[in-house]
C-alpha atoms as a PDB file:
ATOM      1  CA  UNK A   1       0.000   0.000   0.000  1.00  0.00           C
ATOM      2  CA  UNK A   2       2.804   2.591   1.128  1.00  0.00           C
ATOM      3  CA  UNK A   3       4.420   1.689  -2.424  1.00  0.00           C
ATOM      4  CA  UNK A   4       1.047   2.386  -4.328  1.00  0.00           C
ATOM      5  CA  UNK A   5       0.711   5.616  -2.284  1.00  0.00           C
ATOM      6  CA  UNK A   6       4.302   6.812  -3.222  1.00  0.00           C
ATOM      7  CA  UNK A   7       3.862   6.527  -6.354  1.00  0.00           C
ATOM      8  CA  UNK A   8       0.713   8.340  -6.699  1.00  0.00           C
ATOM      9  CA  UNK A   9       2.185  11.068  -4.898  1.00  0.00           C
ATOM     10  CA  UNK A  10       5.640  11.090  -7.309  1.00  0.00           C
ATOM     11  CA  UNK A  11       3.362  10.587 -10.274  1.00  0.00           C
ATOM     12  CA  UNK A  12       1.385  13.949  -9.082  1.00  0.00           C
ATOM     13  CA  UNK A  13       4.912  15.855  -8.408  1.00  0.00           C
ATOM     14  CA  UNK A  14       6.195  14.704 -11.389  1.00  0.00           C
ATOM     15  CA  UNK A  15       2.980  16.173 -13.612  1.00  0.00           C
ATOM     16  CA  UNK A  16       3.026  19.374 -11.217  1.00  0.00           C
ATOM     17  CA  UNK A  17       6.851  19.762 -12.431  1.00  0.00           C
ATOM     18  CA  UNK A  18       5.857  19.270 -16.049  1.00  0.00           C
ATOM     19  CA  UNK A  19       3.030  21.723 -16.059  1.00  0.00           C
ATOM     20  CA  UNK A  20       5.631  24.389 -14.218  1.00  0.00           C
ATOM     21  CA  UNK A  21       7.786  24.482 -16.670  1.00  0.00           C
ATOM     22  CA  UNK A  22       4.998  24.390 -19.395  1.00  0.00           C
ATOM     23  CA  UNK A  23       4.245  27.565 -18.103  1.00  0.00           C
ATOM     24  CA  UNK A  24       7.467  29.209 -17.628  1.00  0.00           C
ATOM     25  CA  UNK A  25       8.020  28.302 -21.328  1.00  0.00           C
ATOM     26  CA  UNK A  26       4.808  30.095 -21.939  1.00  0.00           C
ATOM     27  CA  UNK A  27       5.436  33.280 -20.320  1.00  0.00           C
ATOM     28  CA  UNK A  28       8.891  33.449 -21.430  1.00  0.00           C
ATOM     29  CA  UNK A  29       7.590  32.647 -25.043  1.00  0.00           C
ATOM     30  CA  UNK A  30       5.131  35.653 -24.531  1.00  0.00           C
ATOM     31  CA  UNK A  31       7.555  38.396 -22.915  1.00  0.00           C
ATOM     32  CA  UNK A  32      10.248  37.274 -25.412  1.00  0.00           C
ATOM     33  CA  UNK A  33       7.627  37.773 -28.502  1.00  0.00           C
ATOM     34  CA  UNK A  34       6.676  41.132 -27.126  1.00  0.00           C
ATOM     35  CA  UNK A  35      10.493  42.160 -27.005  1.00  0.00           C
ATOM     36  CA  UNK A  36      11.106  40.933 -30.102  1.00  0.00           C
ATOM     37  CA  UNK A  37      13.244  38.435 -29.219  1.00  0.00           C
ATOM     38  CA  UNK A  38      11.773  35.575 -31.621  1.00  0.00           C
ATOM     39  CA  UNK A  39      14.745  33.234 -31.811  1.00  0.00           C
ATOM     40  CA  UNK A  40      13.878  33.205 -27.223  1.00  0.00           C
ATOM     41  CA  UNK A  41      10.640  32.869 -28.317  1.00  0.00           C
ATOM     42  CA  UNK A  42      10.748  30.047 -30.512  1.00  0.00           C
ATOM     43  CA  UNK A  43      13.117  27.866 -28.429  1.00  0.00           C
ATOM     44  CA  UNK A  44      10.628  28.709 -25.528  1.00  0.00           C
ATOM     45  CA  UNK A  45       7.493  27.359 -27.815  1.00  0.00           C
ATOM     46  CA  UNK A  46       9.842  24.337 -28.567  1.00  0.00           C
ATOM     47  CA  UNK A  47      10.322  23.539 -25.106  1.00  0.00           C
ATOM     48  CA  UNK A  48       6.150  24.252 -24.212  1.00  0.00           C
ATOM     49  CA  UNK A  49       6.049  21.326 -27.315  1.00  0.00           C
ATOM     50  CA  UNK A  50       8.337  18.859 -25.549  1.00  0.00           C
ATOM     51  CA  UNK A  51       6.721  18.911 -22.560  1.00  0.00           C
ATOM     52  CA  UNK A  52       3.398  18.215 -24.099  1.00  0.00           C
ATOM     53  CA  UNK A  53       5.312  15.761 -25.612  1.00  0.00           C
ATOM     54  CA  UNK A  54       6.266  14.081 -22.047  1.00  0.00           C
ATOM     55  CA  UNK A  55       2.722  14.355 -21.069  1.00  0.00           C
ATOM     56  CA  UNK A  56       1.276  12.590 -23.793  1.00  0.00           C
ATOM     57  CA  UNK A  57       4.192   9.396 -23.683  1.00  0.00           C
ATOM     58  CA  UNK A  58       2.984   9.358 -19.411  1.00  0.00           C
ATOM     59  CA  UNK A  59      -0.875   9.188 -20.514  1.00  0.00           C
ATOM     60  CA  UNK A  60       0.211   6.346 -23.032  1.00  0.00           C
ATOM     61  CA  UNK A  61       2.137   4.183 -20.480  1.00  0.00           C
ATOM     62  CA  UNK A  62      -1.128   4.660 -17.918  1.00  0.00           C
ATOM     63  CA  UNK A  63      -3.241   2.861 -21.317  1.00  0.00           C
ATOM     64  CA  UNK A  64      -0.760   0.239 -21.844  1.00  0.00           C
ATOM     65  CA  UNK A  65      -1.537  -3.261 -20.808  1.00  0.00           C
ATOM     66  CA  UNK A  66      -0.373  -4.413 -17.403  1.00  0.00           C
ATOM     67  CA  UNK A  67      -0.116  -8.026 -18.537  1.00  0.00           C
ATOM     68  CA  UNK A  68       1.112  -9.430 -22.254  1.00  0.00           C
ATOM     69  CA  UNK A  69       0.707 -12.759 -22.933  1.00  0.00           C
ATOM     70  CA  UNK A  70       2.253 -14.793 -19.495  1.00  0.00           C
ATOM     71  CA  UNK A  71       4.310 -11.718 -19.569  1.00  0.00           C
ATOM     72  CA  UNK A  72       3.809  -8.686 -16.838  1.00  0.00           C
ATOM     73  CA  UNK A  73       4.904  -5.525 -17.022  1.00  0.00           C
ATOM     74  CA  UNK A  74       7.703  -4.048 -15.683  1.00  0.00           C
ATOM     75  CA  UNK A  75       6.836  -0.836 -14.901  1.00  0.00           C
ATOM     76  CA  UNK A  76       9.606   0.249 -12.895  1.00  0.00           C
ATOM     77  CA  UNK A  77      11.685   0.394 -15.970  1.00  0.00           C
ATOM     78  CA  UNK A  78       8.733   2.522 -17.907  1.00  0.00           C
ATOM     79  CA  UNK A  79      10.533   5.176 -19.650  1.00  0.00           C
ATOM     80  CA  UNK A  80       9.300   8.794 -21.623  1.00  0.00           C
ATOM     81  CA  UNK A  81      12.145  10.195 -23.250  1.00  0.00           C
ATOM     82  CA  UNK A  82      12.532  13.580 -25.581  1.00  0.00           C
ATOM     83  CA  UNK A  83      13.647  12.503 -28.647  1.00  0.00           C
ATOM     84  CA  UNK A  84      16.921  14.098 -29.519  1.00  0.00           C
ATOM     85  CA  UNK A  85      17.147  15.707 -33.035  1.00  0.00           C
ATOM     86  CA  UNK A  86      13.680  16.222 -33.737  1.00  0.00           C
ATOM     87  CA  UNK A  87      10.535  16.514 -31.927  1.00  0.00           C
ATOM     88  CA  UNK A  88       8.560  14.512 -30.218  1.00  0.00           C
ATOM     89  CA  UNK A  89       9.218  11.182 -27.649  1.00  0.00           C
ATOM     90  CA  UNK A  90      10.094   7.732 -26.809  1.00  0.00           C
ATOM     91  CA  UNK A  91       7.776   5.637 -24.504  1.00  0.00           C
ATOM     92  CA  UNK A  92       9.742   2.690 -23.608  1.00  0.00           C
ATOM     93  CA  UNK A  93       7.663  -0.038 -21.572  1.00  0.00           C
ATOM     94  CA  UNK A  94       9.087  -4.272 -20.992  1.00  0.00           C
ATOM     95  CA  UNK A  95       7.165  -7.119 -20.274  1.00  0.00           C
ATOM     96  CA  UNK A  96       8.434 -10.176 -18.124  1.00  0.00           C
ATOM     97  CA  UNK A  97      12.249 -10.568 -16.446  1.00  0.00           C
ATOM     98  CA  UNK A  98      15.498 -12.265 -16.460  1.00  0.00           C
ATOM     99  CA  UNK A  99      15.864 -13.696 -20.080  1.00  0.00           C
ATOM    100  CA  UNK A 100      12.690 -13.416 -21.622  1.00  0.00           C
ATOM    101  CA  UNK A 101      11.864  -9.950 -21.945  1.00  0.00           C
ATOM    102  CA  UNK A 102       9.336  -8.191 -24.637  1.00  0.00           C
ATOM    103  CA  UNK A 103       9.778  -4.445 -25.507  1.00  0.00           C
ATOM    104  CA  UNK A 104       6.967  -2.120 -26.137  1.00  0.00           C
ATOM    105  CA  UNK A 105       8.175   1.259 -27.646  1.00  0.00           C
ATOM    106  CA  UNK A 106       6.932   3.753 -29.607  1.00  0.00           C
ATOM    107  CA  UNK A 107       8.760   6.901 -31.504  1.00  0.00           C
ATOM    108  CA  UNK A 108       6.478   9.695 -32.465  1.00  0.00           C
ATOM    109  CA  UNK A 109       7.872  11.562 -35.731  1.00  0.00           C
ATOM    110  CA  UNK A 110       9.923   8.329 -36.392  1.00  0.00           C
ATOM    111  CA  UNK A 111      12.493   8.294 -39.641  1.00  0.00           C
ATOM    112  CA  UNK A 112      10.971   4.785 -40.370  1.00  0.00           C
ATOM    113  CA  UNK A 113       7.594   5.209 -40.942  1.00  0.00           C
ATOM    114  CA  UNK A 114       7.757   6.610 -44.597  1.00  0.00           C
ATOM    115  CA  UNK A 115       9.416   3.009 -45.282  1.00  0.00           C
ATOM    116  CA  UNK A 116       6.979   0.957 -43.243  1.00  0.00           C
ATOM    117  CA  UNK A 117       4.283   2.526 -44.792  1.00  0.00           C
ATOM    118  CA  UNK A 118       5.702   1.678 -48.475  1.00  0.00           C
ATOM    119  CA  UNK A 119       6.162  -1.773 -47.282  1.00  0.00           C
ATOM    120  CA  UNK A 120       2.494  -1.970 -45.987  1.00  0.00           C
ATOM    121  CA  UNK A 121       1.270  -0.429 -49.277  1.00  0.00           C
ATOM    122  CA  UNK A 122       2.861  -2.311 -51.957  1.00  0.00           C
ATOM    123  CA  UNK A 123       1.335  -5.403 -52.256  1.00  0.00           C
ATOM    124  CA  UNK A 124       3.653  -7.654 -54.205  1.00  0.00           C
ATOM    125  CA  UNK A 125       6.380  -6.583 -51.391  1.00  0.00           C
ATOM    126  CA  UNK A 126       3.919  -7.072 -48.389  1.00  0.00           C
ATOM    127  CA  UNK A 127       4.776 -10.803 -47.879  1.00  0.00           C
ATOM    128  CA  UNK A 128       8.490 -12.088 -48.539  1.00  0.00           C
ATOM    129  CA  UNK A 129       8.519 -15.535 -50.098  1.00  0.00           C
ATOM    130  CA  UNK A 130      10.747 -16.772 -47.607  1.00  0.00           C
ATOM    131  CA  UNK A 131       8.692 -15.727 -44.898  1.00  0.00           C
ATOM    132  CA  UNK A 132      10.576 -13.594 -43.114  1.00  0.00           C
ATOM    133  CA  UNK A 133       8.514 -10.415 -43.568  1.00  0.00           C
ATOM    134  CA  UNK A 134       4.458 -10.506 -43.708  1.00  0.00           C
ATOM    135  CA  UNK A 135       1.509  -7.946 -43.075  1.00  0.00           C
ATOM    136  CA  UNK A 136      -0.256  -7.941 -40.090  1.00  0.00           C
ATOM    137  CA  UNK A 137      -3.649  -6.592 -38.675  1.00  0.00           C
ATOM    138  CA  UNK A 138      -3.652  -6.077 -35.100  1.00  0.00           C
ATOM    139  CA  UNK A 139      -6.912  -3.967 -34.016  1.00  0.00           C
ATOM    140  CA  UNK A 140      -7.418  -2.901 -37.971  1.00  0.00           C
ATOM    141  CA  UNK A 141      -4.331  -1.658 -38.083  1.00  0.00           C
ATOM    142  CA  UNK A 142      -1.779  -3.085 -40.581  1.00  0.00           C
ATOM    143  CA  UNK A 143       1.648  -3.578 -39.459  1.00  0.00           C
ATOM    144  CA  UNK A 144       4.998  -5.547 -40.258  1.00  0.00           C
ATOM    145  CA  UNK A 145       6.076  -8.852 -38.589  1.00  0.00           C
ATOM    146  CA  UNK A 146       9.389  -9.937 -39.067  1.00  0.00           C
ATOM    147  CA  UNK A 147      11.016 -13.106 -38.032  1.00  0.00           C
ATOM    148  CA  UNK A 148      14.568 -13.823 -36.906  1.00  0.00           C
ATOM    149  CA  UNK A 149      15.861 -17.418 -36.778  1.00  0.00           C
ATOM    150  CA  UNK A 150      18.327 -17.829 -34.515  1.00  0.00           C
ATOM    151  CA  UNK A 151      20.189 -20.753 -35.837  1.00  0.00           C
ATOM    152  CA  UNK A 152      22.835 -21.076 -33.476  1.00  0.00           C
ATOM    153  CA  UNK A 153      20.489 -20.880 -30.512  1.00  0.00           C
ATOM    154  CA  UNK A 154      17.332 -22.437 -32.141  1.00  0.00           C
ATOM    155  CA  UNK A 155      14.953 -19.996 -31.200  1.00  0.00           C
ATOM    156  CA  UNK A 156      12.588 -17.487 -33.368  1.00  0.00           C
ATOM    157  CA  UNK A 157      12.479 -14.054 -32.241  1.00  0.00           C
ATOM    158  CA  UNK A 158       9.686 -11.408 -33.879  1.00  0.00           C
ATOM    159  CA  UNK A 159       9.429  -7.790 -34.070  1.00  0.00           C
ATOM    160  CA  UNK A 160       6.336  -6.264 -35.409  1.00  0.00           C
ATOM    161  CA  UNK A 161       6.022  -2.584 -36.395  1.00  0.00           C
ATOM    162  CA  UNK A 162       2.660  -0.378 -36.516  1.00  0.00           C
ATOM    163  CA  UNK A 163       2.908   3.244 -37.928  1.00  0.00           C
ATOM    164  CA  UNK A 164       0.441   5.266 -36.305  1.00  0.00           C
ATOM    165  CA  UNK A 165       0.511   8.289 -37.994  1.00  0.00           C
ATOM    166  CA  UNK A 166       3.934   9.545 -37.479  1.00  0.00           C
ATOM    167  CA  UNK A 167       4.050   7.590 -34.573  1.00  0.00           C
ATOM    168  CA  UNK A 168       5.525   4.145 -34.574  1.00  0.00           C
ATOM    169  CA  UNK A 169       4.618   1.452 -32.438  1.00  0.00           C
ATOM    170  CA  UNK A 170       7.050  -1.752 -32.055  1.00  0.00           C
ATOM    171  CA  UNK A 171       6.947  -4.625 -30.030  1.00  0.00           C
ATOM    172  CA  UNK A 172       9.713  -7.463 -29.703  1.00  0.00           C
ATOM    173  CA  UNK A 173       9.360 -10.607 -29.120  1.00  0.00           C
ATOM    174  CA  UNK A 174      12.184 -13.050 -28.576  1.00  0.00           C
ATOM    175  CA  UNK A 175      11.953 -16.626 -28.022  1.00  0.00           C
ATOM    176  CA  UNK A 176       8.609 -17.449 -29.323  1.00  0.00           C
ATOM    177  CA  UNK A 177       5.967 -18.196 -31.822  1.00  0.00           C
ATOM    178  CA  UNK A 178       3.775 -16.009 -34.425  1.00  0.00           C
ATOM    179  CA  UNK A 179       0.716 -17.142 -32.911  1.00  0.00           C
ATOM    180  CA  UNK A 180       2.140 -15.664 -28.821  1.00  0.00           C
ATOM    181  CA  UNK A 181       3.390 -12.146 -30.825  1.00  0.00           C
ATOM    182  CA  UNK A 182      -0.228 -11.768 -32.509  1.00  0.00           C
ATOM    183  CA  UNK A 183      -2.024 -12.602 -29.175  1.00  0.00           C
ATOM    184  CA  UNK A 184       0.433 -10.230 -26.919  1.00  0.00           C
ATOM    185  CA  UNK A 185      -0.245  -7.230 -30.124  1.00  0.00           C
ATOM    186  CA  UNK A 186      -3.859  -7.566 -29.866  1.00  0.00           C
ATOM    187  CA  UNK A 187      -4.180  -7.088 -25.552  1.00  0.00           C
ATOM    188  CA  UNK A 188      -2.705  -3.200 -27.035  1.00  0.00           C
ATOM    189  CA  UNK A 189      -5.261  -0.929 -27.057  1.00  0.00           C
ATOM    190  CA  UNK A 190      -4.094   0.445 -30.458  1.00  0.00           C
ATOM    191  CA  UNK A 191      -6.834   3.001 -30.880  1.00  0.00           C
ATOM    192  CA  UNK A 192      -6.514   4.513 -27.501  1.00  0.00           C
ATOM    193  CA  UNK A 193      -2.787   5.030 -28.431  1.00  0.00           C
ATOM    194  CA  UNK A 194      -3.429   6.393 -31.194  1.00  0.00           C
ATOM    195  CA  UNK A 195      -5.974   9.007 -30.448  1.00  0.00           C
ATOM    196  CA  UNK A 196      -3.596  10.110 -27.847  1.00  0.00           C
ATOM    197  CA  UNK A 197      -0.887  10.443 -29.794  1.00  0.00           C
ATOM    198  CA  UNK A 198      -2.071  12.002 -32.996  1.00  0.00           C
END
């Protein structure tokens, strides 16, 4: 109980500290406008957008799934991270311990989506014939699977990619089957995420 409590309370600091500086950004972004100081200005509007940014990865973790598969989540390693280099964030979230352990992360404004999306949207490419690469619906949204063969270990590991708008959604897998990556993909509530981050 004391655990749940303390991290209600961080959770609350931590939003307090995040609306703070939202507003310092805002006021600076003002007074800096009205002195005609736009290049303040702008890097004070870029800051007000990272920090919606930050707010937006900490509503997605609270939507994620607290349980993948036979897999929980390990939320003490949750993670909402600026992206460096362009805007937006990282929401980093794993599932299970020790060796097995499943990644859930998504990259708003990601570099890769232009290329997923070609992927998804030429047919004759969709599917590899060796069967390494095939499309995917998880909650009506098309995605990528790919498989890995581990030969020297014998296992299969997957990673399957949604774009989401500019955001894109990955989850790995190692160590398992198709049919346990499609059942863990469709316990994420893909439409909440995606509402909240377009």
């Amino acid at each position: 109980m004391k655990k749940i409590l303390s991290l209600i309370i961080l959770s609350g600091i931590c939003a307090g500290a995040v609306a703070q500086d939202f507003d310092k950004n805002l006021s600076t972004a003002q007074t800096a406008y009205a002195s005609g100081n736009l290049e303040e200005a702008r890097f004070a509007m870029q800051q007000m957008l990272t920090d919606i940014d930050m707010i937006i990865g900490r509503e997605v973790l609270k939507v994620l799934p607290g349980k993948m598969g036979s897999l929980s989540a390990n939320t003490a390693n949750d993670n909402v991270t600026a992206n460096t280099g362009f805007a937006g964030v990282m929401i980093h979230r794993e599932y299970g311990s020790g060796d097995k352990i499943s990644n859930l992360d998504l990259i708003s404004n990601s570099p890769l989506i232009a290329t997923i999306n070609a992927f998804l949207s030429i047919p004759f490419i969709g599917n590899s014939g060796d069967g390494t690469q095939k499309v995917v619906r998880v909650s009506g949204y098309k995605g990528m699977l790919q498989k890995e063969v581990d030969e020297e270990r014998k296992v299969t590991n997957y990673t399957l990619q949604i774009p989401l708008g500019s955001t894109l959604l990955t989850l790995t897998v190692p160590e398992t089957t198709e049919d346990e990556v499609m059942k863990m993909a469709n316990t994420i509530p893909v439409s909440e995420i995606t509402k909240l981050v377009q």
